[in-house]
N, C-alpha and C. Protein backbone atom coordinates (compact mmCIF):
# COMPACT_ATOMS: atom_id res chain seq x y z
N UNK A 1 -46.08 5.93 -8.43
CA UNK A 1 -47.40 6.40 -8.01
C UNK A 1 -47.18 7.37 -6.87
N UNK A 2 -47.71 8.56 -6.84
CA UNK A 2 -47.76 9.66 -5.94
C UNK A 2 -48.53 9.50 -5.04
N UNK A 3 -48.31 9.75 -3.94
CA UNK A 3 -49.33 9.91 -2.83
C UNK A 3 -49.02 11.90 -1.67
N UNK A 4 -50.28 12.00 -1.96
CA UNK A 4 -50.21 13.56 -1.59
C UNK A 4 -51.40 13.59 -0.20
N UNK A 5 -50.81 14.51 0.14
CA UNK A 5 -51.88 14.32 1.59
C UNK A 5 -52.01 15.75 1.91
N UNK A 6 -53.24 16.49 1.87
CA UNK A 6 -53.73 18.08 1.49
C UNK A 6 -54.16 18.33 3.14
N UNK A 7 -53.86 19.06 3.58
CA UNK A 7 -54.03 19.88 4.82
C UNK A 7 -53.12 20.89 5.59
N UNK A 8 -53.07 21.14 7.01
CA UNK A 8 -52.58 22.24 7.58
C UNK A 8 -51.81 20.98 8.66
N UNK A 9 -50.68 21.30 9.20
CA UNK A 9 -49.81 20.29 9.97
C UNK A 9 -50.75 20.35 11.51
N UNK A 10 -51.53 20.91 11.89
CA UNK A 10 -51.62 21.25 13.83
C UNK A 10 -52.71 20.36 13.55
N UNK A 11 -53.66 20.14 12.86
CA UNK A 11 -54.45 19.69 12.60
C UNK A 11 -54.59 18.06 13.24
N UNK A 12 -55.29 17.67 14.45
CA UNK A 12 -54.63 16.68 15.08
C UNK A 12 -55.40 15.41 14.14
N UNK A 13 -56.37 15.50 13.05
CA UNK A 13 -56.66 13.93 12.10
C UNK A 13 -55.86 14.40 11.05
N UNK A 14 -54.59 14.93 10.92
CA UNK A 14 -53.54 15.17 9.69
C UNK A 14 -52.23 14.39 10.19
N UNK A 15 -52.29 15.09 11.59
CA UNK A 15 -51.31 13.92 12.65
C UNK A 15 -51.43 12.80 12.74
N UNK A 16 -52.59 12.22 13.09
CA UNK A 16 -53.00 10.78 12.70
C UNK A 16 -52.92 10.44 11.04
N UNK A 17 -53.15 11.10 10.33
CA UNK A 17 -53.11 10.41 8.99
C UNK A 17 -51.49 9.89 8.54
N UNK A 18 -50.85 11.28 8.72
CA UNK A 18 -49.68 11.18 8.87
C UNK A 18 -48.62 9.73 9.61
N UNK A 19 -49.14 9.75 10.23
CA UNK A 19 -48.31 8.64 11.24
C UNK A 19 -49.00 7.58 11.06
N UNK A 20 -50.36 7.25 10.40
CA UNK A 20 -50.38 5.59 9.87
C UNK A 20 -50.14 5.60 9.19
N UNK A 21 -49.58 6.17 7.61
CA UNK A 21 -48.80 6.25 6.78
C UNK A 21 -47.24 6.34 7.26
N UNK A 22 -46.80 6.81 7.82
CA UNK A 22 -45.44 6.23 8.72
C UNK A 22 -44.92 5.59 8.80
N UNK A 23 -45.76 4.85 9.78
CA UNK A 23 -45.81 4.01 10.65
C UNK A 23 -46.14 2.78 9.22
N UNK A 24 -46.78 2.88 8.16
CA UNK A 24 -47.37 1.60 7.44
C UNK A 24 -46.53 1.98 5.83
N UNK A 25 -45.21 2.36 6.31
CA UNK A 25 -44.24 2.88 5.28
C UNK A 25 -44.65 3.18 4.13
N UNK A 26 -45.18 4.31 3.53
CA UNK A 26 -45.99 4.49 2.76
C UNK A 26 -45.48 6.08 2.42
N UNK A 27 -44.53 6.20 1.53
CA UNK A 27 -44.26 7.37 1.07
C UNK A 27 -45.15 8.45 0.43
N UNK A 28 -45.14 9.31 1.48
CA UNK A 28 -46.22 10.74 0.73
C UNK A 28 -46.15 11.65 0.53
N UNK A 29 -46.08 12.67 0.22
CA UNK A 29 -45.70 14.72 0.41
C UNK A 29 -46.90 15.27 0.90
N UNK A 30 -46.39 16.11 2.02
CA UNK A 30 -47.17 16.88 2.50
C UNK A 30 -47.74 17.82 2.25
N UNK A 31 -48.80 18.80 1.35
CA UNK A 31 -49.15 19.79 1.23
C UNK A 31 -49.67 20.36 1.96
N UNK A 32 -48.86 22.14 2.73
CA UNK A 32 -49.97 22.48 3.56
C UNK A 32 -50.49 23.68 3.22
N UNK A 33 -51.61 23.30 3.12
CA UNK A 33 -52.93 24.61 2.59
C UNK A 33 -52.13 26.16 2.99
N UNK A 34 -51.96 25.80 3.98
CA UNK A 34 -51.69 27.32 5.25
C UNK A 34 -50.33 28.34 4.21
N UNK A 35 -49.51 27.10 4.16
CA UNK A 35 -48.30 27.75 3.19
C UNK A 35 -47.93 27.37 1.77
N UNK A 36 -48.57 27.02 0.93
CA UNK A 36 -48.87 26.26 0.02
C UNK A 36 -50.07 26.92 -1.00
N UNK A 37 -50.67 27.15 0.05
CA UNK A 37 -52.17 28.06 -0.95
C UNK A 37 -52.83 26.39 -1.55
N UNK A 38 -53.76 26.87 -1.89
CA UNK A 38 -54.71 26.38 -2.78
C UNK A 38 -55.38 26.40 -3.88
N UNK A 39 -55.15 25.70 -4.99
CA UNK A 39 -55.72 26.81 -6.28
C UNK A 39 -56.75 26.00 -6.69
N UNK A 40 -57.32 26.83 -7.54
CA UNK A 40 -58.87 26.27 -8.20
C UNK A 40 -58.87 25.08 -8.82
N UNK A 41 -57.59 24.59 -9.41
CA UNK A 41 -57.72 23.52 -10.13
C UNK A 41 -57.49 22.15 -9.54
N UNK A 42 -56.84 22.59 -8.00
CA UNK A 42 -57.09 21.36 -7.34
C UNK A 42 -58.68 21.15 -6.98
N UNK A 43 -59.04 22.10 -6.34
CA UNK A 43 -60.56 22.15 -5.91
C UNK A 43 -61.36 21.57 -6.88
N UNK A 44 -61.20 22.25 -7.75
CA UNK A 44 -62.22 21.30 -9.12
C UNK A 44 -62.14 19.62 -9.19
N UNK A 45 -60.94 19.25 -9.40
CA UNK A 45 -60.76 17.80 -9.38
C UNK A 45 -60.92 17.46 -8.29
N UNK A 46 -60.56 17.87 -7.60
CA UNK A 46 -61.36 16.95 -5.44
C UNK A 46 -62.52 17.39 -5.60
N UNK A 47 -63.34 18.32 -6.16
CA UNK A 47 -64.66 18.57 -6.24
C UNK A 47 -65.64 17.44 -7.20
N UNK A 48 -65.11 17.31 -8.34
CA UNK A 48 -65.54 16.44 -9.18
C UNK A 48 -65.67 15.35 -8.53
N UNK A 49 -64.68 14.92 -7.79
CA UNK A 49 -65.00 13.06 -7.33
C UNK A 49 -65.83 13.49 -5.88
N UNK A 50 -65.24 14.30 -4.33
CA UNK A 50 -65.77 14.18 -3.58
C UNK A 50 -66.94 15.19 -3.29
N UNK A 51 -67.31 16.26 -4.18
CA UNK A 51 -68.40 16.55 -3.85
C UNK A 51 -68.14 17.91 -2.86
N UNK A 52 -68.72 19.26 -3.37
CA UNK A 52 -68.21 20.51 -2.64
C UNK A 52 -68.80 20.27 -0.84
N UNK A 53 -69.70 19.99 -0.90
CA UNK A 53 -70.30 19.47 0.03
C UNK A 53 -69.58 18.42 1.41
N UNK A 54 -68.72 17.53 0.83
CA UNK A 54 -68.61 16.75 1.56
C UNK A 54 -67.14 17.19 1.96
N UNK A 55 -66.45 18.51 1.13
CA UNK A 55 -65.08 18.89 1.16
C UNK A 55 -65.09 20.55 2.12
N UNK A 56 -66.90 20.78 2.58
CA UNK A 56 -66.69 22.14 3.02
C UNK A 56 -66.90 21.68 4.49
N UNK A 57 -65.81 21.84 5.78
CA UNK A 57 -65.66 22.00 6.90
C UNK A 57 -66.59 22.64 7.65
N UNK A 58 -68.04 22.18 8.31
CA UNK A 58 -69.02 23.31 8.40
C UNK A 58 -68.89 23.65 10.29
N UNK A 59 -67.66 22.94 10.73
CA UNK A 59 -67.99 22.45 12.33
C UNK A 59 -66.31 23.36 13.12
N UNK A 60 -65.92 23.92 11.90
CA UNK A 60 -64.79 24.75 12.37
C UNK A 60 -64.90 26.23 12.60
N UNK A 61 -63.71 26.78 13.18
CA UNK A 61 -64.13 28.28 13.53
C UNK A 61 -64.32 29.29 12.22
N UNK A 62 -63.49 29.27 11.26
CA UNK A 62 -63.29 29.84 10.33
C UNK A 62 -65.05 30.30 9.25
N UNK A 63 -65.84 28.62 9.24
CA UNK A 63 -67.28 28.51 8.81
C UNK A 63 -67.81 29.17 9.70
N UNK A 64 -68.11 28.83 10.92
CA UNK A 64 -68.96 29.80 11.89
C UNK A 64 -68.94 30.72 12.07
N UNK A 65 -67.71 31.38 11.60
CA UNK A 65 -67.14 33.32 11.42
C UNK A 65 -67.91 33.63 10.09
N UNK A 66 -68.45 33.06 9.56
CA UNK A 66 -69.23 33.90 7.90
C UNK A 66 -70.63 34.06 8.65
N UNK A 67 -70.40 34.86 7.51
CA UNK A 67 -71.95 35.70 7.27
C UNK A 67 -73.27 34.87 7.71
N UNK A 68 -74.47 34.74 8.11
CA UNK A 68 -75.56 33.89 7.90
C UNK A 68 -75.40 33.58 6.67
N UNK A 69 -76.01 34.33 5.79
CA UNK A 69 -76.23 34.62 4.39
C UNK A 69 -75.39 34.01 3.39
N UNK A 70 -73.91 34.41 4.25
CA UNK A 70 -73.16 33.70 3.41
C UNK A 70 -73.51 32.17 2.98
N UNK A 71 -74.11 32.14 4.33
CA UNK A 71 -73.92 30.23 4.59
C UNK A 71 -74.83 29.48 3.91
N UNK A 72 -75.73 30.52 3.93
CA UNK A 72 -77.27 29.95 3.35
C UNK A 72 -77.23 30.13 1.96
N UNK A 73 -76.63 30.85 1.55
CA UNK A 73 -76.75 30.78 -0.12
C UNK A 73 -75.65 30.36 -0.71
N UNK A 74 -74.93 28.83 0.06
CA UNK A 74 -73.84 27.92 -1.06
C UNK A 74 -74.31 27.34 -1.82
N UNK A 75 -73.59 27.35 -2.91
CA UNK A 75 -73.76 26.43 -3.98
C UNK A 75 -72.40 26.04 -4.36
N UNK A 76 -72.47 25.05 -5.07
CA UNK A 76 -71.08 25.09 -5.57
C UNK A 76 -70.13 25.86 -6.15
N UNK A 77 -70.18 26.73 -7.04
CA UNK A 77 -69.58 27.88 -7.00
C UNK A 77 -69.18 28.68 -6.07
N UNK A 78 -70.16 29.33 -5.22
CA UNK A 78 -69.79 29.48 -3.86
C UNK A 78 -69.10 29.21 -3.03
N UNK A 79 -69.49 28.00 -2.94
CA UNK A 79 -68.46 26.89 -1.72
C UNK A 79 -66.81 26.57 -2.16
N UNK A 80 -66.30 26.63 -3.85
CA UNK A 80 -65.64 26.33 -4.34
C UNK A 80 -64.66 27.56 -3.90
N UNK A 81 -65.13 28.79 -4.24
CA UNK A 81 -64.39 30.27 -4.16
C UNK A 81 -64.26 30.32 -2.98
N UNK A 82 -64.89 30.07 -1.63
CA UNK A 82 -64.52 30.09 -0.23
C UNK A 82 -63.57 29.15 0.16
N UNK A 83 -63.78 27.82 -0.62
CA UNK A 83 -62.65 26.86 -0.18
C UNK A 83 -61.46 27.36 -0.64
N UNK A 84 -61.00 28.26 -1.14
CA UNK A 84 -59.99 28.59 -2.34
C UNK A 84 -59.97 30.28 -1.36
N UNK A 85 -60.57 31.00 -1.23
CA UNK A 85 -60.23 32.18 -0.30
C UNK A 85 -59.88 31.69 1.05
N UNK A 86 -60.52 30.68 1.88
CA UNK A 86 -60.25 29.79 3.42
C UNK A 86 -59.89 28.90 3.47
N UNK A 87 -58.74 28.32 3.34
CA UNK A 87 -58.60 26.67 3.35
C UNK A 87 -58.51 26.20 4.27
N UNK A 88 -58.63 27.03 5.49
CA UNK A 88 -59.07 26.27 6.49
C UNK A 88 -60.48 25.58 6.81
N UNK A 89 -61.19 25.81 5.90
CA UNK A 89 -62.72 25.72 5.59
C UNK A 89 -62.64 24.05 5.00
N UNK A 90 -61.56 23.73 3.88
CA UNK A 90 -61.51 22.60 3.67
C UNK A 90 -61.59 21.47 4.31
N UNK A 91 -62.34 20.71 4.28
CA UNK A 91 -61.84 18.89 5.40
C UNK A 91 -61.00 18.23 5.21
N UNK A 92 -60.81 18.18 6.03
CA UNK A 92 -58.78 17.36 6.34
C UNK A 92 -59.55 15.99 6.77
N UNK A 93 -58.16 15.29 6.37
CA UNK A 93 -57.09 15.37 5.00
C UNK A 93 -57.79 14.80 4.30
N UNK A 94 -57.31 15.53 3.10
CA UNK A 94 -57.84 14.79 1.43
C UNK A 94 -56.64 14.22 1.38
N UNK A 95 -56.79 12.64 0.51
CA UNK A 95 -55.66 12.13 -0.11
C UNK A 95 -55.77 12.39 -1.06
N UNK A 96 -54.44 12.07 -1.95
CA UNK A 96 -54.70 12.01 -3.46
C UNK A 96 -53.80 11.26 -3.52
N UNK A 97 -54.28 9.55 -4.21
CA UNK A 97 -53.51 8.32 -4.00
C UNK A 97 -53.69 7.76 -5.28
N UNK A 98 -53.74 7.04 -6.21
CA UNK A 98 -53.89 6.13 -7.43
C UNK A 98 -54.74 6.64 -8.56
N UNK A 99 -53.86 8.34 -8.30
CA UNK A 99 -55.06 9.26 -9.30
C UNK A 99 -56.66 9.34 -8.52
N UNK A 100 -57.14 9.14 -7.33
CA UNK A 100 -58.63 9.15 -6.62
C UNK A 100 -58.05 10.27 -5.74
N UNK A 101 -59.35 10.61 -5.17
CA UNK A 101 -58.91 11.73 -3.78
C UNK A 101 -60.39 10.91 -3.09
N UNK A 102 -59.88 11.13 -1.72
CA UNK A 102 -60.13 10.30 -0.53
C UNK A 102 -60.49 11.45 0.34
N UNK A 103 -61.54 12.14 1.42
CA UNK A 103 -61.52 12.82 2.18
C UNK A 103 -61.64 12.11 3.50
N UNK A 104 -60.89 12.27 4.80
CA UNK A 104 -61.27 12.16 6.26
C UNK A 104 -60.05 11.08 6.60
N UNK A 105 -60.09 11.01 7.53
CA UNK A 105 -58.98 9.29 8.24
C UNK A 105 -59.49 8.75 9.25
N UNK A 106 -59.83 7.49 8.76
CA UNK A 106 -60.05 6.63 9.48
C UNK A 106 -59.24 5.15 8.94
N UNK A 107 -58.53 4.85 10.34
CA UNK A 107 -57.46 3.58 9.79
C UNK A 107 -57.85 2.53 8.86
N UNK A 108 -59.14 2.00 9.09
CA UNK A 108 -59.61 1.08 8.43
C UNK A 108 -60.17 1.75 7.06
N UNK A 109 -60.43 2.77 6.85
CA UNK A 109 -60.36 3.61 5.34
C UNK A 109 -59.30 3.58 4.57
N UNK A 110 -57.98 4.14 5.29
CA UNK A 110 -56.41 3.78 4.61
C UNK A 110 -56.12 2.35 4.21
N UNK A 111 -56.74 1.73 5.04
CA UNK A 111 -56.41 0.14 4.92
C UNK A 111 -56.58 -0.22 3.43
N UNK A 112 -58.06 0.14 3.38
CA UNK A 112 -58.89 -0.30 2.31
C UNK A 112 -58.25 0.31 0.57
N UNK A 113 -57.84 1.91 1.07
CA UNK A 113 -56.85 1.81 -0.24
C UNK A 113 -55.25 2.07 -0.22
N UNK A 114 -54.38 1.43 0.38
CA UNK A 114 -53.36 0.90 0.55
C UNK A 114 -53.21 -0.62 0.61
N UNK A 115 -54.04 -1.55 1.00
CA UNK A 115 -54.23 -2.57 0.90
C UNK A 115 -54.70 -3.85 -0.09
C-alpha cells in the first residue's frame, strides 16, 4: 500500500505532516508540487473525493494576487485549471493513503487513518 503526501517542502503543516509520519514509522514519498508539477489527472481524482472547493487555498499569497473577477467567477472547471497553472493555490497536504485522499494535518486526523 502506497502512501503519497502532495505539497511544497517550506510549507510549515507539510513539516508537521511529515514528521508524524516519521516519527509514527510510516513509509511515504514525497511529492513536491513546486518540482514535480501537477497534472490534471491527479486534480480530478482529489477533486472527485475532496471537493475543488475544499482543495483551493483561498488564505495564501498566490489566491490574493488574482484578479477580483477571477475569484468571483470559480467554478470547478475554473478552480481545477488554476490549481493545475498554481499549485501553490492547492491545500497542503493532501494524502493519498488506502486508495482515499485526505486534505489538511491534524494529528488526531492521521491517527484516525493510520490507526
Amino acid at each position: 500500500m502506497s502512501t503519497i503526501l502532495y505539497g511544497i517542502p517550506n510549507c510549515d503543516t507539510i513539516k508537521k505532516a511529515k514528521k508524524w509520519l516519521a516519527d509514527n514509522n510510516i513509509a511515504f514519498t514525497f511529492h513536491d508540487y513546486r518540482k514535480e508539477g501537477i497534472d490534471n489527472d491527479f486534480l480530478v481524482r482529489a477533486e472527485s473525493e475532496l471537493g475543488w472547493e475544499a482543495m483551493l487555498n483561498k488564505r495564501g499569497t498566490t489566491f490574493r494576487q488574482l484578479e477580483e473577477q477571477e475569484k468571483a467567477s470559480l467554478d470547478k472547471s475554473k478552480a481545477l485549471a488554476l490549481l493545475e497553472l498554481h499549485p501553490a493555490i492547492v491545500k497542503r497536504p493532501i494524502l493519498f493513503h488506502d486508495n482515499a485522499f485526505h486534505i489538511g494535518f491534524k494529528p488526531a486526523q492521521y491517527e484516525e487513518i493510520f490507526c
